[in-house]
Protein backbone atom coordinates (compact mmCIF):
# COMPACT_ATOMS: atom_id res chain seq x y z
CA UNK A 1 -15.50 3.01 37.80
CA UNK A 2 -16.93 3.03 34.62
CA UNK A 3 -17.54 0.18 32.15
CA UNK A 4 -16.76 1.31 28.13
CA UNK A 5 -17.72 -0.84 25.41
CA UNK A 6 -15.24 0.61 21.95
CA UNK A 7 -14.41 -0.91 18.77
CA UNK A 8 -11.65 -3.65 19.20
CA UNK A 9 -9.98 -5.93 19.58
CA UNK A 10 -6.63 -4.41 21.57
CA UNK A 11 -4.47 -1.84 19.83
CA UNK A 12 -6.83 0.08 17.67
CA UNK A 13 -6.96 3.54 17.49
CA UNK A 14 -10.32 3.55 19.17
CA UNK A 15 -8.66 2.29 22.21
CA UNK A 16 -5.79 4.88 22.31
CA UNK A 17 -8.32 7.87 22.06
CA UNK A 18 -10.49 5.81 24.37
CA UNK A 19 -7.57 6.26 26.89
CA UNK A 20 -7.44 9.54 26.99
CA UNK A 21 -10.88 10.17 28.69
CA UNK A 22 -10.80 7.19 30.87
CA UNK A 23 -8.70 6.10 34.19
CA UNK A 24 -7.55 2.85 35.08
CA UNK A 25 -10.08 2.02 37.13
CA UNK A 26 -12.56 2.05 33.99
CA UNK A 27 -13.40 -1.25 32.19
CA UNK A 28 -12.54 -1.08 28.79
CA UNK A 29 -14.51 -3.80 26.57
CA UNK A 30 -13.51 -4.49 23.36
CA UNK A 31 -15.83 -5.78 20.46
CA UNK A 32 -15.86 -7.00 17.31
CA UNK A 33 -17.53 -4.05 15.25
CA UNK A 34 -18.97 -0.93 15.83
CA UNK A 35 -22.91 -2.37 15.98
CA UNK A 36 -21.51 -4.86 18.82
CA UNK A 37 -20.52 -1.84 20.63
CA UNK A 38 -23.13 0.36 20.58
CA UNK A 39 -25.67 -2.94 21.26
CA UNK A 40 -23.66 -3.33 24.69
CA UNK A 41 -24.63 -0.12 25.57
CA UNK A 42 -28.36 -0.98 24.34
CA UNK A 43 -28.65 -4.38 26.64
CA UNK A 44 -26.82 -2.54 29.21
CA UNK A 45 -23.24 -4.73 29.42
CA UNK A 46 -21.35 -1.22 29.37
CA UNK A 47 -22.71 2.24 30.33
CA UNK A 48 -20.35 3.78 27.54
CA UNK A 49 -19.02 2.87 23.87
CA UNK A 50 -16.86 4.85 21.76
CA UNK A 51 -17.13 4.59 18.05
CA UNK A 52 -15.43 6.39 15.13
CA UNK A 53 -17.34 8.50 12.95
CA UNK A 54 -15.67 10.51 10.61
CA UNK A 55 -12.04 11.00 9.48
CA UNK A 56 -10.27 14.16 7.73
CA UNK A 57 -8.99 12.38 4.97
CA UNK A 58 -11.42 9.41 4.08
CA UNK A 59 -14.72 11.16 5.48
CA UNK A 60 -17.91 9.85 7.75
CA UNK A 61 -18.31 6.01 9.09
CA UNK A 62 -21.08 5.17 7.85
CA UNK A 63 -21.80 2.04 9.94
CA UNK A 64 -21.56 4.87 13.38
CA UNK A 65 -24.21 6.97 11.36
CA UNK A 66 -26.63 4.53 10.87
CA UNK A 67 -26.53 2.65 13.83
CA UNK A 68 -26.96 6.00 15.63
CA UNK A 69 -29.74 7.06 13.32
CA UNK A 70 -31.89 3.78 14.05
CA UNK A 71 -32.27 1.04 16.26
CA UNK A 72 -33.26 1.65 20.07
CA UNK A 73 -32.03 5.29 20.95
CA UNK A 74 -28.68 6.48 21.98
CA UNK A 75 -27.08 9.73 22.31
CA UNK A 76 -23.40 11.38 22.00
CA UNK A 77 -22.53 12.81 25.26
CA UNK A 78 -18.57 13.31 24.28
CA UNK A 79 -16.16 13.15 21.47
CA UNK A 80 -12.99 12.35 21.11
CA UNK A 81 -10.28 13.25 18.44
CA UNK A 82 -6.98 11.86 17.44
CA UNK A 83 -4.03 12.14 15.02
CA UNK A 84 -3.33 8.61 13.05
CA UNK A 85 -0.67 7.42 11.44
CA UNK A 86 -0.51 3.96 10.04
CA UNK A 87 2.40 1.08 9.52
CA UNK A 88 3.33 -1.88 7.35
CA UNK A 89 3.61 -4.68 9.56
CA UNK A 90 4.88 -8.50 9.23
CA UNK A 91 5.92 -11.45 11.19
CA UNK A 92 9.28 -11.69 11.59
CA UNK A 93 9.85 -14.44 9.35
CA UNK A 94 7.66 -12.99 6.46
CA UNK A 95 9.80 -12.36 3.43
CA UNK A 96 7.12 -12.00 0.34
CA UNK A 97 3.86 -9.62 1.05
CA UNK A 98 1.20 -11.35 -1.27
CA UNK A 99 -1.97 -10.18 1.14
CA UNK A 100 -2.50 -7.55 3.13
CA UNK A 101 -5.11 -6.60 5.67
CA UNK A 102 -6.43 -3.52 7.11
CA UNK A 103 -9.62 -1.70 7.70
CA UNK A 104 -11.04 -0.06 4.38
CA UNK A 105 -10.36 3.23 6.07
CA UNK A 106 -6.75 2.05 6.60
CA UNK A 107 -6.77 0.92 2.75
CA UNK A 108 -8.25 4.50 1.40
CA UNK A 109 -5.53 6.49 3.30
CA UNK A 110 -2.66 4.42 2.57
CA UNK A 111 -2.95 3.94 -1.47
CA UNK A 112 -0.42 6.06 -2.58
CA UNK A 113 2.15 3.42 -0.43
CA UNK A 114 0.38 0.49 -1.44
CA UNK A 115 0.59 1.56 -5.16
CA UNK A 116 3.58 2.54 -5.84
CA UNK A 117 5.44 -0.71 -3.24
CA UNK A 118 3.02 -3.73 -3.58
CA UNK A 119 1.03 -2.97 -6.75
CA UNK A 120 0.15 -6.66 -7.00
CA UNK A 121 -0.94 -7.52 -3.39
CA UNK A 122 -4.18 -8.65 -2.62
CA UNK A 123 -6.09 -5.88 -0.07
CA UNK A 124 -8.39 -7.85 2.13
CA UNK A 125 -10.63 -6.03 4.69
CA UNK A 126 -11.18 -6.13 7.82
CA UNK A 127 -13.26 -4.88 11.48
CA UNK A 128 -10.57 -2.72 12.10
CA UNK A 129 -6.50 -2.29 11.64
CA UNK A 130 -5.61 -4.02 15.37
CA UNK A 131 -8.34 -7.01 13.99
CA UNK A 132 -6.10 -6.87 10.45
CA UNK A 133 -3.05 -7.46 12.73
CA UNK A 134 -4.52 -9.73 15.57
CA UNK A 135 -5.16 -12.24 12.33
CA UNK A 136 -1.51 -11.39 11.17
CA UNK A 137 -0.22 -12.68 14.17
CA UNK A 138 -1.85 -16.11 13.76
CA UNK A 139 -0.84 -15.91 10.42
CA UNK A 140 -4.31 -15.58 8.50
CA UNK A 141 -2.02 -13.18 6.08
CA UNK A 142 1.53 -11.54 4.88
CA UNK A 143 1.10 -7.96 6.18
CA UNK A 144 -1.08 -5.99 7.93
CA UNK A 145 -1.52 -1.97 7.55
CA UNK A 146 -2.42 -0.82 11.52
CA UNK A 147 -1.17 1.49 14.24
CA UNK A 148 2.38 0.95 16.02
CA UNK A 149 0.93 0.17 19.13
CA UNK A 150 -0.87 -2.91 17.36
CA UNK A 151 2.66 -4.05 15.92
CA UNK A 152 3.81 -4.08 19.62
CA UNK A 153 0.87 -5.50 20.73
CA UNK A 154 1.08 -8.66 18.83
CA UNK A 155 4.76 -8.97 17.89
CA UNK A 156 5.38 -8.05 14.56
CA UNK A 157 8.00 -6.47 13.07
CA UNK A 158 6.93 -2.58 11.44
CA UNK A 159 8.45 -2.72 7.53
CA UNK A 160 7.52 0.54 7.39
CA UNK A 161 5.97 3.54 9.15
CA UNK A 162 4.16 6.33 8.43
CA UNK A 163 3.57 5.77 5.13
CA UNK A 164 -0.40 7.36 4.88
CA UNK A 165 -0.90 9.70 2.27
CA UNK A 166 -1.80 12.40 3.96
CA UNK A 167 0.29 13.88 7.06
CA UNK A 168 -1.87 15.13 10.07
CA UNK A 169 -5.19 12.92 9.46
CA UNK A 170 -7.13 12.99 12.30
CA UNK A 171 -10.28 10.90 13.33
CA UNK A 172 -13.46 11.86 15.38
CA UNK A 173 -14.72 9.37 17.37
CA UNK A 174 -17.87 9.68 19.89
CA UNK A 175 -18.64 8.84 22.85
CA UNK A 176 -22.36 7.38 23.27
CA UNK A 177 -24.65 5.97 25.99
CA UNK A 178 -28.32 5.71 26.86
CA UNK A 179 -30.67 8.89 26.64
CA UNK A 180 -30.84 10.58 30.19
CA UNK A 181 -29.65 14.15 30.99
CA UNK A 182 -27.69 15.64 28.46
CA UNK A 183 -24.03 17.64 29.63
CA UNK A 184 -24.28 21.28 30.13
CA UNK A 185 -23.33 24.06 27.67
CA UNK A 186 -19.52 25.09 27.92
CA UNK A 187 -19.88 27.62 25.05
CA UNK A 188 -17.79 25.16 22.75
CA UNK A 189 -20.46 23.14 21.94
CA UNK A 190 -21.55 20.68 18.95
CA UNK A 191 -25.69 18.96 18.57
CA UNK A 192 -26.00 16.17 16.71
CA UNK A 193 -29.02 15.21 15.00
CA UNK A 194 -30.70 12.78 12.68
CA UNK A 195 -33.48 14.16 9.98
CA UNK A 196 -36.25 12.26 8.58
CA UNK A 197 -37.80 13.94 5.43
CA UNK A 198 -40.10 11.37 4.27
CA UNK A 199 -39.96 11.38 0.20
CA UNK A 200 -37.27 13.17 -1.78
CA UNK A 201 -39.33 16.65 -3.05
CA UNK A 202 -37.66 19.89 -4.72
CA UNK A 203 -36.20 22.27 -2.31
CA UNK A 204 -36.01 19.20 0.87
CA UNK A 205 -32.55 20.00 1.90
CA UNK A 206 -33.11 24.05 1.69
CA UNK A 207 -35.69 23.51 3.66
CA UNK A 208 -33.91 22.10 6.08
CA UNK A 209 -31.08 24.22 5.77
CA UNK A 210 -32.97 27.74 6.01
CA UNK A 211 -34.45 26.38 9.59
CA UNK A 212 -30.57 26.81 10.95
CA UNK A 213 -29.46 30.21 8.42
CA UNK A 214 -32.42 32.05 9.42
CA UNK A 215 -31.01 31.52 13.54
CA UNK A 216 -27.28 32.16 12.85
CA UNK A 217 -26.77 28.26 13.44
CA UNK A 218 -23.65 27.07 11.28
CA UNK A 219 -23.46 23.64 10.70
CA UNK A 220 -19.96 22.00 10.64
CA UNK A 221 -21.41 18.63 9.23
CA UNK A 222 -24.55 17.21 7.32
CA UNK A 223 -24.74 13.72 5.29
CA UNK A 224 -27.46 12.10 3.41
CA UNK A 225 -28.37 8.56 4.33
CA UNK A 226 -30.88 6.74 2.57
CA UNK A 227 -33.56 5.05 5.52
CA UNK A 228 -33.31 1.71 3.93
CA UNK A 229 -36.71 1.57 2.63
CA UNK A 230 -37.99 2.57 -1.02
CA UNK A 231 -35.58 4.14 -3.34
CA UNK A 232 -35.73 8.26 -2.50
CA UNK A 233 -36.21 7.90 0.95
CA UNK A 234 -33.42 9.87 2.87
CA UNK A 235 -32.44 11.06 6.24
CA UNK A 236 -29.59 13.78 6.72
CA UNK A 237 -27.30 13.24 9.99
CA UNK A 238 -26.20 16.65 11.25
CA UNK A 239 -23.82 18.26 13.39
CA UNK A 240 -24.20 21.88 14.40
CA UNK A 241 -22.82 24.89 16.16
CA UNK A 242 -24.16 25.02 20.26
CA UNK A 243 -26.05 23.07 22.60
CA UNK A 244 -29.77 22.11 22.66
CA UNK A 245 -30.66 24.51 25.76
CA UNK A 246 -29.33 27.70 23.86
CA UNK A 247 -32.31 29.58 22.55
CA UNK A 248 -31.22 29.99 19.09
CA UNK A 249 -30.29 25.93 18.46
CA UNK A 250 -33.86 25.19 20.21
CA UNK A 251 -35.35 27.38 18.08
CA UNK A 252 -33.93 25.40 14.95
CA UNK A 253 -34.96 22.01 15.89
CA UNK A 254 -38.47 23.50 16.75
CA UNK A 255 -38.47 24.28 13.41
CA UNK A 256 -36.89 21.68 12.03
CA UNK A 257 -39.73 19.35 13.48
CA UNK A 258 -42.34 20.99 12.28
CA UNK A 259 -40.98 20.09 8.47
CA UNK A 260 -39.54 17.02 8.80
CA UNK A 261 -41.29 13.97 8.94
CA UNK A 262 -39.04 12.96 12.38
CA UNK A 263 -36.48 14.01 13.92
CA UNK A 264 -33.91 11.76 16.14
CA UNK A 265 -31.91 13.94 19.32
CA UNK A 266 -28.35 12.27 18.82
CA UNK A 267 -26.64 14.83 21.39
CA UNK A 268 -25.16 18.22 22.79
CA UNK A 269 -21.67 18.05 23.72
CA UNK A 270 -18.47 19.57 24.55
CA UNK A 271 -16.13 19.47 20.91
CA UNK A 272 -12.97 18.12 21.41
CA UNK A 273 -11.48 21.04 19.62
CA UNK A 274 -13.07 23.78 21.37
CA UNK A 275 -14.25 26.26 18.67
CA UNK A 276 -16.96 28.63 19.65
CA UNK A 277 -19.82 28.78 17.73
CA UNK A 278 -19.44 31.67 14.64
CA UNK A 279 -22.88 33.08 15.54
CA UNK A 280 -23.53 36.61 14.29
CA UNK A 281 -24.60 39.26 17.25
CA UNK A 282 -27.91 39.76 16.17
CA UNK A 283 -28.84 35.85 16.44
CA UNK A 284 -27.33 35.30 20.20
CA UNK A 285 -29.43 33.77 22.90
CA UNK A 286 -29.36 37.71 24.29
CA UNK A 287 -31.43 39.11 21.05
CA UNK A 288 -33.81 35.98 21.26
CA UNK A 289 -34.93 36.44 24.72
CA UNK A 290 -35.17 40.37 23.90
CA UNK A 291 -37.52 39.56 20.64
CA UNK A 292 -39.28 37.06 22.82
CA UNK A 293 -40.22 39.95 25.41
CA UNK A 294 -40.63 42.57 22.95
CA UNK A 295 -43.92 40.33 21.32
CA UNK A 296 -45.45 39.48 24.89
CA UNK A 297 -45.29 43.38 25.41
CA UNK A 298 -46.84 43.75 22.49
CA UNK A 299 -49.51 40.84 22.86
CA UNK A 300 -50.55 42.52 25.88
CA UNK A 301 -50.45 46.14 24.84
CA UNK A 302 -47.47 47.24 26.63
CA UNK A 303 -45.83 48.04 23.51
CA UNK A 304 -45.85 48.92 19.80
C-alpha cells in the first residue's frame, strides 16, 4: 500500500487519472491545492502526489512548475495523461445561473459555451472544478463548470455536457515524490529539468538550446519562469527526449551545467504516451561510447 497525496477535493480529474496507476489498497489524500500536495510529500504525510501540469488546449500549470522548480527538492518519477471533458452543473432546484464556478483552466476551455449561453454570468474561480462543485452543493453559487463524475459525486443535476471548446483536450499530470533512485530507461522516456541562467544576456536561451541540438536531444517542452527576484531574472523548465543514464541526455546536462548558473534534476520517466525519442543515428548512445573510445585510443597513442 501506498499513500498519494493529489489535488482535491473528490471528483476532480486529478483523481480519475490518479486511479488509473493506483489499486485499492492505495491511500488516496486529497488537498486543497497543488502546493498542499506536493508539501505532503515534503513533510512526509504521503510518499506520492500527483499534480497537473500542462493541458493541450490552455497550456502549462504554472503553480506545478514553480513549486517543482523551488522549495525543498522533488522529482517526477511518472506521468499520467487524460482526456477531459467538462459539464454545466446545478442543483436541482436552480432555475437562474447568475454565478458560476470553475477552475480558471475550466473557464479558458469552456468560453465559447459560456459566451454565447450566459454572457452575463459572473465567472468566479476556484482550487479546482470538483472544489467549484463541492461549494455548489452547499450552495456558495448557481452553477458550476466540472467533470461528470463531480456532478454525481455531489448531486447535481448536469444542464449540459460536453460543451468545451475544443474536442479531445487532454491534460498531463505528474507523478512526484522525494529524490532517491530514479526509474530505469524503457526507451520511451521524458527528463525534466529546471534551468537557472542568472541575468537575462543576448543569446541565453541559444545557449541553452545548442547544449541539447548539438547531442540529437529534442525537446518536447521548455517555459520561461521568472525566479521571483529582480526583474530579468529567469529560469526555463524543460522536458526532453530520454532518460538521464543515456549517454547523449548526460552529456547535455553536463553541458548545460557548465553554462547555467544552476540547474534543478526534476526527473527521468516513462511518458505516458510512449513515443521514442527522434534521435538521429549519428547521436545514439552507440556513436557516443564509440567517440568516447576512439579519443582514449588516441590519448594514449593507440590511434590517429
Amino acid at each position: 500500500m501506498s499513500t498519494y497525496a493529489y489535488l482535491g477535493p473528490s471528483g476532480t480529474f486529478t483523481e480519475a487519472a490518479l486511479r488509473k496507476i493506483t489499486t485499492d489498497s492505495d491511500q488516496l489524500i486529497p488537498y486543497a491545492n497543488v502546493t498542499a500536495a506536493l508539501n505532503a510529500v515534503r513533510t512526509g504525510k504521503a510518499e506520492f502526489a500527483l499534480v497537473p501540469i500542462e493541458n493541450s488546449v490552455e497550456g502549462v500549470v504554472a503553480r506545478t512548475l514553480d513549486e517543482l522548480a523551488t522549495g525543498e527538492p522533488l522529482v517526477i518519477v511518472a506521468e499520467v495523461t487524460l482526456p477531459v471533458t467538462f459539464a454545466l452543473m446545478t442543483k436541482p432546484e436552480t432555475v437562474v445561473i447568475n454565478r458560476i464556478a470553475t477552475h480558471p483552466h475550466g473557464e479558458s476551455q469552456c468560453r465559447t459555451y459560456i459566451a454565447n449561453n450566459y454572457p452575463n454570468a459572473e465567472v468566479i474561480a476556484t482550487n479546482s472544478t470538483a472544489a467549484a462543485a463541492e461549494a455548489l452543493s452547499r450552495g456558495e453559487f448557481d452553477a458550476a463548470i466540472a467533470s461528470p463524475t463531480a456532478a454525481a459525486q455531489y448531486g447535481l443535476k448536469i444542464v449540459a455536457d460536453d460543451i468545451g471548446d475544443t474536442q479531445g483536450a487532454i491534460t498531463r499530470f505528474v507523478l512526484a515524490s522525494k529524490p532517491g533512485t530514479h526509474p530505469s530507461p524503457t526507451g520511451h522516456d521524458r527528463t525534466s529539468l529546471a534551468a537557472f541562467i542568472g541575468r537575462d544576456h543576448a543569446g541565453a536561451l541559444l545557449e541553452v538550446l545548442t547544449e541539447f541540438a548539438v547531442r540529437g536531444v529534442n525537446l518536447t517542452f521548455i517555459q520561461s519562469r521568472p525566479t521571483g527576484g529582480e526583474l530579468g531574472q529567469y529560469h526555463f523548465i524543460i522536458d526532453a527526449e530520454g532518460h538521464i543514464d543515456e549517454a547523449r541526455v548526460g552529456d547535455a546536462l553536463t553541458g548545460l551545467r557548465r553554462i547555467c548558473e544552476d540547474i534543478r534534476f526534476l526527473g527521468s520517466y516513462a511518458r505516458a504516451d510512449k513515443m521514442e525519442p527522434t534521435t538521429p543515428k549519428n547521436m545514439n548512445d552507440r556513436s557516443f561510447s564509440e567517440s568516447r573510445e576512439w579519443l582514449s585510443e588516441v590519448r594514449n597513442g593507440r590511434a590517429t
